[in-house]
Protein backbone atom coordinates (compact mmCIF):
# COMPACT_ATOMS: atom_id res chain seq x y z
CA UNK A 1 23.76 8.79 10.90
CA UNK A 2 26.92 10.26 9.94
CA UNK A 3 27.05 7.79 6.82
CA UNK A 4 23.47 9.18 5.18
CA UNK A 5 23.07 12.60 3.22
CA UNK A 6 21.09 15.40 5.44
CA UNK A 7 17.74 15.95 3.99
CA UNK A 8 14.98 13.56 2.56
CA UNK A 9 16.45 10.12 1.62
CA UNK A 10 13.88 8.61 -0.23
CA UNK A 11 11.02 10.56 -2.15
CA UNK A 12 7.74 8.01 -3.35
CA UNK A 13 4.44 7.73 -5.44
CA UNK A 14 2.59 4.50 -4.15
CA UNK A 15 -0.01 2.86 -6.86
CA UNK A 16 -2.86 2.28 -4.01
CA UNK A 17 -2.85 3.99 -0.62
CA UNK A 18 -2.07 1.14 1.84
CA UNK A 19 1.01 0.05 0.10
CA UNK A 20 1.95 3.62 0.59
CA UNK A 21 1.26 3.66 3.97
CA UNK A 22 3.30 0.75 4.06
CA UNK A 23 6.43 2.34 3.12
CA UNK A 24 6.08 5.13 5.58
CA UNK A 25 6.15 2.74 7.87
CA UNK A 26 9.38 0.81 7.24
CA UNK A 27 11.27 4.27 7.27
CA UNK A 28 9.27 5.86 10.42
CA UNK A 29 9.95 2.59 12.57
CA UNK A 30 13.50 2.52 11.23
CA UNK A 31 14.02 5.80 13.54
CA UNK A 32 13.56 7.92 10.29
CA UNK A 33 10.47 10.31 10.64
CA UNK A 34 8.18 10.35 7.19
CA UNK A 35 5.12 11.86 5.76
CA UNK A 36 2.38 10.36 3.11
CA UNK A 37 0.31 12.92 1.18
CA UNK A 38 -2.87 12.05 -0.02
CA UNK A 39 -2.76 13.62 -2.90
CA UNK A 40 -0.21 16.20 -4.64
CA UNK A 41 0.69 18.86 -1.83
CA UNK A 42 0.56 22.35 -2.65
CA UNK A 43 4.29 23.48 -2.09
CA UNK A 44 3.55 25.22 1.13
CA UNK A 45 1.93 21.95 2.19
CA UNK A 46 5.24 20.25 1.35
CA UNK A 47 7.27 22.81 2.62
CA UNK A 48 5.85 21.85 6.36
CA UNK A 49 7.17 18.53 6.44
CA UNK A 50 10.22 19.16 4.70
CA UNK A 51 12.11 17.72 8.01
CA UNK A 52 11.13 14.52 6.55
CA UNK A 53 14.05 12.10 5.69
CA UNK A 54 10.82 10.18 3.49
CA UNK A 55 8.23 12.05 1.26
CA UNK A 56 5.71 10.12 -0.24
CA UNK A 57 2.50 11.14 -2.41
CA UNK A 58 0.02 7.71 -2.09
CA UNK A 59 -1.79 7.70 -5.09
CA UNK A 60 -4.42 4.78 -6.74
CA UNK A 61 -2.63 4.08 -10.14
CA UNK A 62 -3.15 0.46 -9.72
CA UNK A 63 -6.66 0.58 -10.52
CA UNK A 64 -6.29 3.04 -13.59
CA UNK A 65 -5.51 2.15 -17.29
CA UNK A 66 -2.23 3.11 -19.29
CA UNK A 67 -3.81 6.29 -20.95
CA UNK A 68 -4.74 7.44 -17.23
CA UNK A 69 -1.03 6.80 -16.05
CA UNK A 70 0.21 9.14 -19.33
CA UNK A 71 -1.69 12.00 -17.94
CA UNK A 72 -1.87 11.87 -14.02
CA UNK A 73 2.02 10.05 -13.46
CA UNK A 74 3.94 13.13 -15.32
CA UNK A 75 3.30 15.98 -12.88
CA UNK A 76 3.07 13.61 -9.59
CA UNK A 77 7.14 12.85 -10.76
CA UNK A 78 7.51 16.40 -11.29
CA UNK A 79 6.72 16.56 -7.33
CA UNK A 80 8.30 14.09 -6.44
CA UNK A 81 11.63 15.50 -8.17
CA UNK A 82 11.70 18.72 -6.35
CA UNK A 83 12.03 17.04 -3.13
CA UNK A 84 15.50 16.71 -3.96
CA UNK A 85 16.20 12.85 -2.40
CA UNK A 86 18.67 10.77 -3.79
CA UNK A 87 16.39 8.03 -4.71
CA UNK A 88 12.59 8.12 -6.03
CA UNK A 89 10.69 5.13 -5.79
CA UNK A 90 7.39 4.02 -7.56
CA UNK A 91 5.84 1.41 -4.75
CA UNK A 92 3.85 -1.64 -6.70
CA UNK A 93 1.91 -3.67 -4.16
CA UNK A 94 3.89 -6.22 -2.96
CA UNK A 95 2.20 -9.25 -4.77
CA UNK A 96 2.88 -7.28 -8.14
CA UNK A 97 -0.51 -7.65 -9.50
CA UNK A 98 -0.80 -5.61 -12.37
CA UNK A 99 -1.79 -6.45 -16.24
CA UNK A 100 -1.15 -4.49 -19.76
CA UNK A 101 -4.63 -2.44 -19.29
CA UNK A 102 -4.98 -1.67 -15.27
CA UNK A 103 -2.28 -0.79 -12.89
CA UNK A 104 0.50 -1.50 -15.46
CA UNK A 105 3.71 -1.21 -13.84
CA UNK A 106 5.60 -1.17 -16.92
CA UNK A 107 3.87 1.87 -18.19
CA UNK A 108 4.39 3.52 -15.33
CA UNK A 109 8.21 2.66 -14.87
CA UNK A 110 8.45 3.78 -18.64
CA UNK A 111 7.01 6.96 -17.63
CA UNK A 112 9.04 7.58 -14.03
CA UNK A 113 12.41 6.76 -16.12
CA UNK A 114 11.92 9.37 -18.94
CA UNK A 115 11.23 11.49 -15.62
CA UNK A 116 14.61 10.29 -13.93
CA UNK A 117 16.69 8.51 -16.94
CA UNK A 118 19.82 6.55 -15.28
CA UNK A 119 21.49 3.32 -16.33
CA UNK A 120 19.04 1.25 -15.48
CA UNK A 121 16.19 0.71 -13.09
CA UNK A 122 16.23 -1.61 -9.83
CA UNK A 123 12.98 -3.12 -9.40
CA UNK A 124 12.66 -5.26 -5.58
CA UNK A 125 9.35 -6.82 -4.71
CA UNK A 126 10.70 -9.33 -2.51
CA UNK A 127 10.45 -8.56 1.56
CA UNK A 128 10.80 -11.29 4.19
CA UNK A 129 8.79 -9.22 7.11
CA UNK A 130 5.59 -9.36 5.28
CA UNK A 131 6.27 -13.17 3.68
CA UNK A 132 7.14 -12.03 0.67
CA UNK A 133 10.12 -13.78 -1.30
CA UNK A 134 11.37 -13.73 -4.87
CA UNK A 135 13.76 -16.46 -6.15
CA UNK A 136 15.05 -17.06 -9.59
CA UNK A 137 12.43 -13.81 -10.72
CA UNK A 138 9.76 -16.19 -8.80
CA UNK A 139 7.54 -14.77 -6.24
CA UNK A 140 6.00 -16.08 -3.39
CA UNK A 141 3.32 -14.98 -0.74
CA UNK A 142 1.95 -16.16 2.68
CA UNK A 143 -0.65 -16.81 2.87
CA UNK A 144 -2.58 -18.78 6.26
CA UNK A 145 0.70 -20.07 7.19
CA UNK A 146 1.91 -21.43 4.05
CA UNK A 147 3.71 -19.81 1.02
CA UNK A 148 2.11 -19.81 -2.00
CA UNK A 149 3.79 -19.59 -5.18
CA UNK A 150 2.01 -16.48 -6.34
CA UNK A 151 -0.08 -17.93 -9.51
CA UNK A 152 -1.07 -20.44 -6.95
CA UNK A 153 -1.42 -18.08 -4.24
CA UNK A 154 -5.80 -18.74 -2.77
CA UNK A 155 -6.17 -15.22 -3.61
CA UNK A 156 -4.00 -12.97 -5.99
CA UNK A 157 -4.74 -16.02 -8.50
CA UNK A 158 -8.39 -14.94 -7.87
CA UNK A 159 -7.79 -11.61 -7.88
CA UNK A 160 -11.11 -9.92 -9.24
CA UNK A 161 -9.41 -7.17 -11.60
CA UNK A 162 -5.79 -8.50 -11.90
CA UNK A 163 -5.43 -12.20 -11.49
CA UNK A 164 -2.09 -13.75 -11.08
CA UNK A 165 -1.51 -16.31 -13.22
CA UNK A 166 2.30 -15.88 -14.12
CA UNK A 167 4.69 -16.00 -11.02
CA UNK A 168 7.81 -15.01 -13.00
CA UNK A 169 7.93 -11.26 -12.18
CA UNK A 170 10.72 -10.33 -15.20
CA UNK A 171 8.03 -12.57 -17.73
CA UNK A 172 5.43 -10.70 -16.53
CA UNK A 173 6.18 -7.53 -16.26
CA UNK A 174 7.40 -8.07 -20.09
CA UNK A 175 4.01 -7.71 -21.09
CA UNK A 176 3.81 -4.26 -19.67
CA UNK A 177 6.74 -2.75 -21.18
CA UNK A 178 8.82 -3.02 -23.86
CA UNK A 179 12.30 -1.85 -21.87
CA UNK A 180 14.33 -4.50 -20.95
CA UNK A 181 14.37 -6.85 -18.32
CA UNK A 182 17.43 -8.60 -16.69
CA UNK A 183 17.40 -10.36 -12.95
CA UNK A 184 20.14 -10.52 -10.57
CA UNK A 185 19.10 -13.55 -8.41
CA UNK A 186 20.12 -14.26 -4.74
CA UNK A 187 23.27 -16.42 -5.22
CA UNK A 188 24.68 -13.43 -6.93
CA UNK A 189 23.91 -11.37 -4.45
CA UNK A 190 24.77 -13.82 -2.00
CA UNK A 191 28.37 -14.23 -3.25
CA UNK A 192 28.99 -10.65 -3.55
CA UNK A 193 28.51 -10.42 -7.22
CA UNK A 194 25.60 -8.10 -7.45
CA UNK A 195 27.77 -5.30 -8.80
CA UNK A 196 29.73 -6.73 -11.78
CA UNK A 197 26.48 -8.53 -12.87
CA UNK A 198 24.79 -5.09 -13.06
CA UNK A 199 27.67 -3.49 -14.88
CA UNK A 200 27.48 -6.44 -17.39
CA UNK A 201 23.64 -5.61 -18.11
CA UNK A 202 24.17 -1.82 -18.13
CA UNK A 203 26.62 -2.12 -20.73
CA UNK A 204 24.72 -2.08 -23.66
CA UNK A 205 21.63 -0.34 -22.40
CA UNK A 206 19.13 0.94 -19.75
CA UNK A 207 17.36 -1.99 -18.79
CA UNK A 208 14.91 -2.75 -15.40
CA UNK A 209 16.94 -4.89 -13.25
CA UNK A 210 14.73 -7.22 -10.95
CA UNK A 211 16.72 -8.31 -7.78
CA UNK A 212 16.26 -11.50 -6.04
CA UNK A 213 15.04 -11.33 -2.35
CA UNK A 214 14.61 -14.33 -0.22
CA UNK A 215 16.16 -13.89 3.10
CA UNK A 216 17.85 -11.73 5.30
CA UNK A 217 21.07 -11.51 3.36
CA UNK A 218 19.91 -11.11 -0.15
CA UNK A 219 17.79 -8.33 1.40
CA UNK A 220 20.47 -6.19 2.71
CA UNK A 221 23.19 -7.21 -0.45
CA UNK A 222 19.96 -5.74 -2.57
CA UNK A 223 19.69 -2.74 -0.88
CA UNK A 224 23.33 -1.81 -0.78
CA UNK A 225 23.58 -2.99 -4.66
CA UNK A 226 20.40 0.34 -5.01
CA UNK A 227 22.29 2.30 -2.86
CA UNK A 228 25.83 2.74 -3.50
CA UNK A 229 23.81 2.88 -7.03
CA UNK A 230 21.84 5.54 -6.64
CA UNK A 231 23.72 8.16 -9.33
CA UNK A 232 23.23 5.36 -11.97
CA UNK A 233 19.72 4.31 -10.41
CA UNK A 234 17.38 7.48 -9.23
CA UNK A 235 14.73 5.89 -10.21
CA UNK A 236 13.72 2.33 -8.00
CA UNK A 237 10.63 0.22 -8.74
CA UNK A 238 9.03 -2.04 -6.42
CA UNK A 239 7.33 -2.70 -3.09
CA UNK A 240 8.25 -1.71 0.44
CA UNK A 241 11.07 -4.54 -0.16
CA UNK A 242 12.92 -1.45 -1.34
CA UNK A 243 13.08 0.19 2.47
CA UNK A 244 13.20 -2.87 3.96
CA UNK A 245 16.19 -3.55 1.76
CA UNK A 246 17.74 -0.09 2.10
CA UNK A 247 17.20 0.05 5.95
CA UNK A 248 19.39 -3.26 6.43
CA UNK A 249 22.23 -1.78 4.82
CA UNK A 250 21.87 1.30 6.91
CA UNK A 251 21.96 -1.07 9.61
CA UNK A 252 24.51 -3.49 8.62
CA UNK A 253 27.18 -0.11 8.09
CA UNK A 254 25.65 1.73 11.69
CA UNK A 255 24.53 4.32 10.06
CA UNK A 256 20.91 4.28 11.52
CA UNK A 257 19.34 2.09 15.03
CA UNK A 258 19.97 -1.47 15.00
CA UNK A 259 16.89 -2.24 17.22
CA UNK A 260 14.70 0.68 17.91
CA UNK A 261 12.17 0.86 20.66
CA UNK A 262 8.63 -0.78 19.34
CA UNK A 263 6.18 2.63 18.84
CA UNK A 264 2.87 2.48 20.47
CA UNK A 265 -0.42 3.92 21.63
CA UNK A 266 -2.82 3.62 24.12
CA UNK A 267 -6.11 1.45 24.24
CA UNK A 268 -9.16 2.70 23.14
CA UNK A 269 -12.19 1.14 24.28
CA UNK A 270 -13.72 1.47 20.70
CA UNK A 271 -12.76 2.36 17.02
CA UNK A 272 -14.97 2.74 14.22
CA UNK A 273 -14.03 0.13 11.42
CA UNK A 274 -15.31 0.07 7.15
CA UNK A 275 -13.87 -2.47 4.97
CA UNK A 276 -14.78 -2.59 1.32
CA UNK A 277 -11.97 -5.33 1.08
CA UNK A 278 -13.00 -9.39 -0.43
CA UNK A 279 -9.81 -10.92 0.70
CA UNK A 280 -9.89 -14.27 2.86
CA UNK A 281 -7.74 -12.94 5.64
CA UNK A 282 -10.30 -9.76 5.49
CA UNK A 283 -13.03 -12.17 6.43
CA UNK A 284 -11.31 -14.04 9.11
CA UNK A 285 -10.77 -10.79 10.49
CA UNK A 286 -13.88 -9.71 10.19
CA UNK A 287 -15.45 -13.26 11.79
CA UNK A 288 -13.01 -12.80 14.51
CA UNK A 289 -13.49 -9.05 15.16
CA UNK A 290 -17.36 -10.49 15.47
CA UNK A 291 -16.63 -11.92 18.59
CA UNK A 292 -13.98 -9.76 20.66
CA UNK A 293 -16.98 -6.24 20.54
CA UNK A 294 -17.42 -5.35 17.03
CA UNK A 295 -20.68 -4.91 15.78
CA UNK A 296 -20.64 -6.32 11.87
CA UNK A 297 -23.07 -4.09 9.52
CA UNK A 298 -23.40 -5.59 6.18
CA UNK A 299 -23.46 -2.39 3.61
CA UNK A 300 -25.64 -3.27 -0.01
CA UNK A 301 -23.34 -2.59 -2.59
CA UNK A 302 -25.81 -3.21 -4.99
CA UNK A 303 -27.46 0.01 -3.99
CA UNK A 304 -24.41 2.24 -5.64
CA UNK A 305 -25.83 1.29 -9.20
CA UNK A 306 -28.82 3.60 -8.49
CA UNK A 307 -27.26 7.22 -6.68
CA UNK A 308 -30.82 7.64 -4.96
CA UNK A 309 -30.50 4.18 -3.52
CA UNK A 310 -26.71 4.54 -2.80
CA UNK A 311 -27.36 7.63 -0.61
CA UNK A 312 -30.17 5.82 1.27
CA UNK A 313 -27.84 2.90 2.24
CA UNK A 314 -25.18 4.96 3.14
CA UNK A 315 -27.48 6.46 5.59
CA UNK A 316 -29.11 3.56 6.87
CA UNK A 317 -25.67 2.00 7.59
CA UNK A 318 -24.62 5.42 9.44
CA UNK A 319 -27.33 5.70 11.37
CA UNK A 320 -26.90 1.54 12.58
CA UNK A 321 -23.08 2.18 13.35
CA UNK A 322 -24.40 4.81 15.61
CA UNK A 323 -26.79 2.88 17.77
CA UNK A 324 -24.50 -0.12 17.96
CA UNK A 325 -21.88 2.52 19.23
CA UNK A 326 -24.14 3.96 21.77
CA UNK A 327 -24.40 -0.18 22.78
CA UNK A 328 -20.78 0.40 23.24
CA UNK A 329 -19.75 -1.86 20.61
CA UNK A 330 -17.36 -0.79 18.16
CA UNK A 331 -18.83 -0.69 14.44
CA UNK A 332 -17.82 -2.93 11.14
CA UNK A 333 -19.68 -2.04 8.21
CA UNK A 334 -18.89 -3.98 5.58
CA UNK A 335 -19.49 -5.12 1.52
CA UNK A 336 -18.37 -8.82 1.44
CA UNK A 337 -16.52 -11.24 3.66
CA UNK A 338 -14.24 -13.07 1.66
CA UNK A 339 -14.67 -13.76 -2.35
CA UNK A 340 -17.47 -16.61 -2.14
CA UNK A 341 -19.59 -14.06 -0.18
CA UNK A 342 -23.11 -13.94 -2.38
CA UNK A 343 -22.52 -10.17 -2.05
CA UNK A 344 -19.69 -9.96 -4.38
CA UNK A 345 -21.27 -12.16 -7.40
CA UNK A 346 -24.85 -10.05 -6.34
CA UNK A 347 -22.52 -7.06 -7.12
CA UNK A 348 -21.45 -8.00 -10.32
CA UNK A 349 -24.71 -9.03 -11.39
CA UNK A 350 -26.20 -5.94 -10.33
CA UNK A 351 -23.09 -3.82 -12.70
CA UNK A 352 -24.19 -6.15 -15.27
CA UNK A 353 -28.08 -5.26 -15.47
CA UNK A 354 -27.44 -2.06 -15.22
CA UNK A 355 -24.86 -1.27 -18.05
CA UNK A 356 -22.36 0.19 -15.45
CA UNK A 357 -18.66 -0.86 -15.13
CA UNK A 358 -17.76 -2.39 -12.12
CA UNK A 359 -14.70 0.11 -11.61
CA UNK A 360 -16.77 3.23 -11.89
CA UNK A 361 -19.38 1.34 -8.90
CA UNK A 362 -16.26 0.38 -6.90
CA UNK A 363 -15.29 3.78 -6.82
CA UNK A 364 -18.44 4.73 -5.56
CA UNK A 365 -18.66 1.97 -2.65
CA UNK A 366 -14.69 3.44 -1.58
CA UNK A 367 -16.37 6.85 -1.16
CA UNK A 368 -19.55 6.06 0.13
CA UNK A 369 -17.56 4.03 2.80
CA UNK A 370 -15.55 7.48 3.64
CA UNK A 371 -19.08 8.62 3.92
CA UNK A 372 -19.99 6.27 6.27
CA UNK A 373 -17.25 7.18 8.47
CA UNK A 374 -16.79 10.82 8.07
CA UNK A 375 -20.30 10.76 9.26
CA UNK A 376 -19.44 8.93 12.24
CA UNK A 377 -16.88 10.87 13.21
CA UNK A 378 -18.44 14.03 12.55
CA UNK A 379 -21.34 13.01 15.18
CA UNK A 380 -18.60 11.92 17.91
CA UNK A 381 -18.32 9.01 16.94
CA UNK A 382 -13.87 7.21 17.99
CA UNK A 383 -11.08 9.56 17.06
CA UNK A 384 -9.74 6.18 16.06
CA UNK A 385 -10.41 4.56 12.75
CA UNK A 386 -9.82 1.69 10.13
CA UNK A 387 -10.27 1.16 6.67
CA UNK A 388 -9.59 -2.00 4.88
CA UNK A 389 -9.28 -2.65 0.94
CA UNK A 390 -6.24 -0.99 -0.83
CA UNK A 391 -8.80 0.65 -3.63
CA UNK A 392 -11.53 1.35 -0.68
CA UNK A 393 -8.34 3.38 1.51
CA UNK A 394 -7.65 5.42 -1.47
CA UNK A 395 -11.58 6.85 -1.92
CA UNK A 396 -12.29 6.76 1.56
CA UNK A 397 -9.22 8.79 3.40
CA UNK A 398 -10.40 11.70 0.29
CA UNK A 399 -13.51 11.63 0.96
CA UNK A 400 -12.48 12.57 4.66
CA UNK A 401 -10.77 15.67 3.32
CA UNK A 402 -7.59 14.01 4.92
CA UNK A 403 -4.71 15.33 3.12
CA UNK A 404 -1.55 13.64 5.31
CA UNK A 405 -0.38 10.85 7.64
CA UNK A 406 2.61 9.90 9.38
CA UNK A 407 2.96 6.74 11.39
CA UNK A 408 2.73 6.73 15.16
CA UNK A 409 1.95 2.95 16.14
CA UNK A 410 3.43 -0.27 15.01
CA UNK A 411 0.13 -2.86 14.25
CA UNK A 412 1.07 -5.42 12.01
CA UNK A 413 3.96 -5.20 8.97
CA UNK A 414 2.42 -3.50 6.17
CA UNK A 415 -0.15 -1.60 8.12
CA UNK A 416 0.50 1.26 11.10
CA UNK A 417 -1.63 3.64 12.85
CA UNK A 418 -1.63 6.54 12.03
CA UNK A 419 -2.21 10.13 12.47
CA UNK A 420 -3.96 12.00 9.81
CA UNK A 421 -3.82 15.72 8.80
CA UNK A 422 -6.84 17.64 7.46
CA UNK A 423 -8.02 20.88 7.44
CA UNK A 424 -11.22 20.19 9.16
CA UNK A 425 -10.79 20.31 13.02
CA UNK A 426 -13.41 17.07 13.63
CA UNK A 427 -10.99 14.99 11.26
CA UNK A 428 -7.24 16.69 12.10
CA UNK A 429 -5.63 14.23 14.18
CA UNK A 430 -8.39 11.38 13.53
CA UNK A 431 -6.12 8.32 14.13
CA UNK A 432 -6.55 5.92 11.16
CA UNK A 433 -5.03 2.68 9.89
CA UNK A 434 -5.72 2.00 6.47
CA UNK A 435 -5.26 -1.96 5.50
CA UNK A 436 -4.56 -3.93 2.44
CA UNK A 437 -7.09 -6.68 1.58
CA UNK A 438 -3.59 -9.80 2.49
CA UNK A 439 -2.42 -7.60 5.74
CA UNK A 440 -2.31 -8.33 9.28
CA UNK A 441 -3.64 -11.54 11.34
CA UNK A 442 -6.63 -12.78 12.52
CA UNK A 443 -6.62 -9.87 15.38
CA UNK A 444 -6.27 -6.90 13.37
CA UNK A 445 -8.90 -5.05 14.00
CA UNK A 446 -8.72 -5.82 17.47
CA UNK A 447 -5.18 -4.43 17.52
CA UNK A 448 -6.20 -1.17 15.98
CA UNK A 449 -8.11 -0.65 19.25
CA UNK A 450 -5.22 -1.90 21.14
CA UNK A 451 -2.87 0.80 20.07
CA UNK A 452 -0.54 -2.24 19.05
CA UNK A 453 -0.24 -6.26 19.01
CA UNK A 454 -0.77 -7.83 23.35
């Protein structure tokens, strides 16, 4: 790696907690060793993993307003700045869903760029490994084996809290922010233009620059453009599309593996499993786990209005995962499968009678789901775990007391196993994958307990 800088390469906040995981992931299976905090590390803390050629701090700034970002963002870039890396990157999810009042990206790229002021900012979203693709400032998901133009997309259109309903990520992140946006798209990039098109737009100001990534080529072109950048870009925006894209130029110039070796673990013969996720491909997962030894456990969520009820149900649900484990099934307690489950309208209804906003009883349900499974764990329950819903990972991995991760098995792109750090002995080394609501296939949870895809 005689090409790269000693030290950390790449320091990161992530707005939810599997995205972060996410990006540990492209850099640990890259051959380049990372660690994701779970909060902001004490400097000591930091100082233990400062062998780390990645650094990231996963955070839940996608479900948080503007006025939260002004207050919490500041000293989590202050962090992030004394890790010294030649780029800092602020990870959006990688379908971008955002609005002007929760998860704005635009506030918090204005924010990260008084932080790290440079000519302009690169902002990537696109990233072919996880069927992600951006054309003309267009994005597009996968989505059940078809790509979705992403205000047409079956779910982020439906989104509960951020609905997508423009697909144009420059027009939309214009209602965030009132920097400037410019696009590079993927014929410049493709023809080798990337660089005079970005000194044209610097010229007159400091503006976000979206780049175009739809296959292979416009991938690695992007990530060289950031790279040989970097002095005029510190600060990058986007999803894991910026590691994948920085990883093929490493590639493309030798500097790191072409092809590493495929990290995995053994079996287990069972894993305990909470999901506060209403995503489609969440509920196929969940209907297949159903039949390959997973025991489903529907959890009320219309309990957490009342705190009395909340801690009943959290008990109740507990105390079931245990028995079905001593069955020797693995458990699967769960709030909804898929958005048309009764439970999610019953969950809003129950918000609504109560004068109580759905955020602050989502909250709840993501902790009283790390409840669940700290409780399972601490009664001897698997030393392997998953936990799907972005907002769910966030409140559930804290209320573990689980303060790191770093990757250790390849699953599905997106989402690895991994092995967690906390200070209690019954949860240090607890091996956990945490999994966004759009992530994995049909098998996931299956190949959690397989220590990798058969």
């Amino acid at each position: 790696m005689s090409g790269l800088p000693d030290g950390p390469l790449i320091a990161y906040y992530g707005d939810d907690f599997t995205g972060s995981a996410a990006v540990m992931e492209v850099m640990s299976f890259a051959g380049l060793d990372s660690v994701l905090f779970l909060d902001l590390p004490a400097p000591e803390r930091l100082a233990a993993f400062s062998d780390r050629r990645c650094i990231g701090i996963a955070g839940i700034a996608r479900s948080r307003p503007p006025e939260w970002m002004d207050v919490q963002l500041p000293p989590i870039f202050e962090a992030l700045a004394r890790v010294h890396a030649p780029l800092v990157h602020y990870k959006t999810c990688s379908t971008f869903d955002s609005a002007p009042h929760i998860g704005s990206i635009g506030r918090a790229i204005e924010l990260a760029h008084a932080a790290f002021p440079g000519a302009y900012v690169p902002l990537i979203v696109g990233a072919p490994a996880i069927e992600r693709y951006q054309a003309f400032g267009n994005l597009f998901a996968g989505a059940g084996g078809t790509v979705h133009r992403l205000d047409r997309h079956p779910t982020m259109a439906r989104h509960p809290v951020t609905p997508m309903a423009e697909a144009d990520i420059p027009r939309h992140l214009a209602r965030q922010t009132g920097m400037p946006i410019r696009l590079i798209d993927f014929i410049a990039l493709h023809g080798g233009q990337g660089a005079m098109r970005l000194a044209q737009m610097t010229h007159d100001g400091a503006p976000i620059v979206a780049l175009d990534v739809l296959d292979e080529a416009s991938l690695a072109a992007a990530g060289q453009l950031v790279w040989e950048t970097r002095d005029e870009g510190h600060f990058v925006a986007g999803s894991q599309g910026v590691e994948y894209a920085l990883v093929a130029h490493w590639r493309a110039r030798g500097w790191i593996e072409r092809d590493p070796a495929p990290r995995r673990v053994p079996a287990v013969e069972r894993i305990a499993v909470v999901s506060g996720s209403c995503s489609p491909v969440t509920a196929g997962q969940i209907a297949h786990a159903s039949g390959y030894g997973f025991a489903a456990i529907a959890l009320d969520a219309t309990r957490a209005v009342d705190a009395t009820a909340w801690i009943a149900e959290i008990g109740r649900a507990t105390g079931e995962a245990m028995r079905r484990l001593g069955e020797g099934a693995s458990p699967l307690v769960y709030t909804a499968q898929g958005p048309d489950d009764p439970a999610v309208a019953a969950l809003g209804a129950a918000c609504e009678s109560a004068g109580r906003p759905i955020s602050e009883i989502n909250d709840r349900i993501g902790a009283g789901l790390g409840r669940v499974l700290a409780g399972i764990v601490d009664a001897g329950g698997p030393r392997r775990a998953l936990i799907a819903g972005g907002d769910t990972s966030g409140h559930a991995t804290l209320e573990l007391g689980v303060d790191a991760l770093s990757a250790i098995a390849e699953i599905a792109p997106g989402s690895p196993l991994c092995r967690a750090y906390a200070a209690d002995p019954h949860r240090d080394g607890l091996e956990l994958a945490l999994k966004g609501g759009q992530i994995g296939g049909a098998d996931y949870f299956s190949a959690v307990r397989n220590g990798g895809p058969r």
